[in-house]
Each structure stands twice: as C-alpha cells, then as structure tokens.
C-alpha atoms as a PDB file:
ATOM      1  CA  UNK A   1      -4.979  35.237   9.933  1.00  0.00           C
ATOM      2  CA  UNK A   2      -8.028  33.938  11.570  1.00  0.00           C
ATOM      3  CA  UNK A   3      -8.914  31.896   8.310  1.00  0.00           C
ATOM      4  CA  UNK A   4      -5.246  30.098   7.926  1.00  0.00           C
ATOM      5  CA  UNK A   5      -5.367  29.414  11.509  1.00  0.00           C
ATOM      6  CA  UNK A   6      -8.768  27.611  10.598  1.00  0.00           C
ATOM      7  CA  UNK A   7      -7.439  25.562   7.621  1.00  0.00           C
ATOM      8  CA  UNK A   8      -3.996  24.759  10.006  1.00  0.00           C
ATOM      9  CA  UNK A   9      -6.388  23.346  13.087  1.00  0.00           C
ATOM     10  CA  UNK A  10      -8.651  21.345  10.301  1.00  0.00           C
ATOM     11  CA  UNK A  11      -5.790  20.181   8.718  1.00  0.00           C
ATOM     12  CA  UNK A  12      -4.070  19.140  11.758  1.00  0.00           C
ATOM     13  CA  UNK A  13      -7.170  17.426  12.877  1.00  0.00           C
ATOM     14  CA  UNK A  14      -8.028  15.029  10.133  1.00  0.00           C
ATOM     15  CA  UNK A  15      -3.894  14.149  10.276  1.00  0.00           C
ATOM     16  CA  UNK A  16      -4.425  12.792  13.860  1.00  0.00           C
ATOM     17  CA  UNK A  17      -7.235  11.073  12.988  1.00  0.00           C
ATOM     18  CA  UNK A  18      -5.590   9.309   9.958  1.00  0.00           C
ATOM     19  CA  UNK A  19      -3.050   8.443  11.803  1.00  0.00           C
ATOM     20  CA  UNK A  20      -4.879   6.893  14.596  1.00  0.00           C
ATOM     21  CA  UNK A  21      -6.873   4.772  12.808  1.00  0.00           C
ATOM     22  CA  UNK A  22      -4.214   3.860  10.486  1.00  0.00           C
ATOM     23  CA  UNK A  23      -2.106   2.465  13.881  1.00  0.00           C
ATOM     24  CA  UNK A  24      -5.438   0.739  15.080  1.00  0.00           C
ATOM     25  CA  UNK A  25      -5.049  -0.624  11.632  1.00  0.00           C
ATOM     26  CA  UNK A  26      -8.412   0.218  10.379  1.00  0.00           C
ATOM     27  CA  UNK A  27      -7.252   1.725   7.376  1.00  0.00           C
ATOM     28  CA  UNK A  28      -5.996  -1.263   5.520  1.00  0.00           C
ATOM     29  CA  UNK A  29      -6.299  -1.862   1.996  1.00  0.00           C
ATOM     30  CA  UNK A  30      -7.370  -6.066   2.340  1.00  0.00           C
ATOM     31  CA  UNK A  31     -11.126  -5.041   0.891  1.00  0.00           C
ATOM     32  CA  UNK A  32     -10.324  -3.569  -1.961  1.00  0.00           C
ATOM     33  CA  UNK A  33      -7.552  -6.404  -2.761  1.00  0.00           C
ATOM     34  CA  UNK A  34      -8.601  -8.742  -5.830  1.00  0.00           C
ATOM     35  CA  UNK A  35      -7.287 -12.426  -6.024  1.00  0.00           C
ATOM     36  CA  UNK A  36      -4.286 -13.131  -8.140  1.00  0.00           C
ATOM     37  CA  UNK A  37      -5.369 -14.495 -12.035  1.00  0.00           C
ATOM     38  CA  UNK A  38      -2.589 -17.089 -11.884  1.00  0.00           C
ATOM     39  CA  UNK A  39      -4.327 -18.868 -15.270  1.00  0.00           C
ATOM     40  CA  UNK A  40      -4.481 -15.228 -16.966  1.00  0.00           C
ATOM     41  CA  UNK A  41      -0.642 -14.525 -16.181  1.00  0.00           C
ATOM     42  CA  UNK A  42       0.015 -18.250 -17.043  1.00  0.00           C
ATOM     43  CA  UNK A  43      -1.984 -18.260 -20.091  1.00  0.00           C
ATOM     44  CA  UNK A  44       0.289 -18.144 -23.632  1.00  0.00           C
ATOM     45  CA  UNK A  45      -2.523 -16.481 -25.868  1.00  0.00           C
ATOM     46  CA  UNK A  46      -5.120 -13.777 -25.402  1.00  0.00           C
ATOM     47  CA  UNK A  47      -7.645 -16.307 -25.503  1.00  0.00           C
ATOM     48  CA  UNK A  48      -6.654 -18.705 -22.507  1.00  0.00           C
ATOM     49  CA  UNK A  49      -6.072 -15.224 -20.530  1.00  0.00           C
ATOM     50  CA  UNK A  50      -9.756 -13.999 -20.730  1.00  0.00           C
END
C-alpha cells in the first residue's frame, strides 16, 4: 500500500508541475522548430530539393 501511495504522490507531483509550467508557457516547442524548406517542397527534381 505504502509503495502505490508513493508512485500516486510522485505521479501526482510531476503532473502539477507540467502543468504549471506548461500555463506559464515555458514548455513550448518554438526551439526545437526548424524553418520551412519552401525551395525543397518547391523543387520539381531530387536534385533542386537537396
């Protein structure tokens, strides 16, 4: 009992904390975000894509 209690409070814990920081909006996803190829997706061989 003691040890699913354990896991529930953790669990719980980390939850808040997500959401928290997720409503301060420090978890948002702009760093890992790459530019858009427009000439790749434009290009009409392999060769002008790369």
């Amino acid at each position: 009992m003691q040890a699913s209690r354990r896991t529930l409070l953790k669990g719980g814990l980390a939850t808040g904390i997500a959401a928290v920081a997720a409503g301060a909006g420090l978890l948002t996803p702009q760093l890992a975000m790459a530019t858009w190829p427009k000439a790749a997706f434009g290009a009409k061989n392999v060769d002008a894509a790369t």
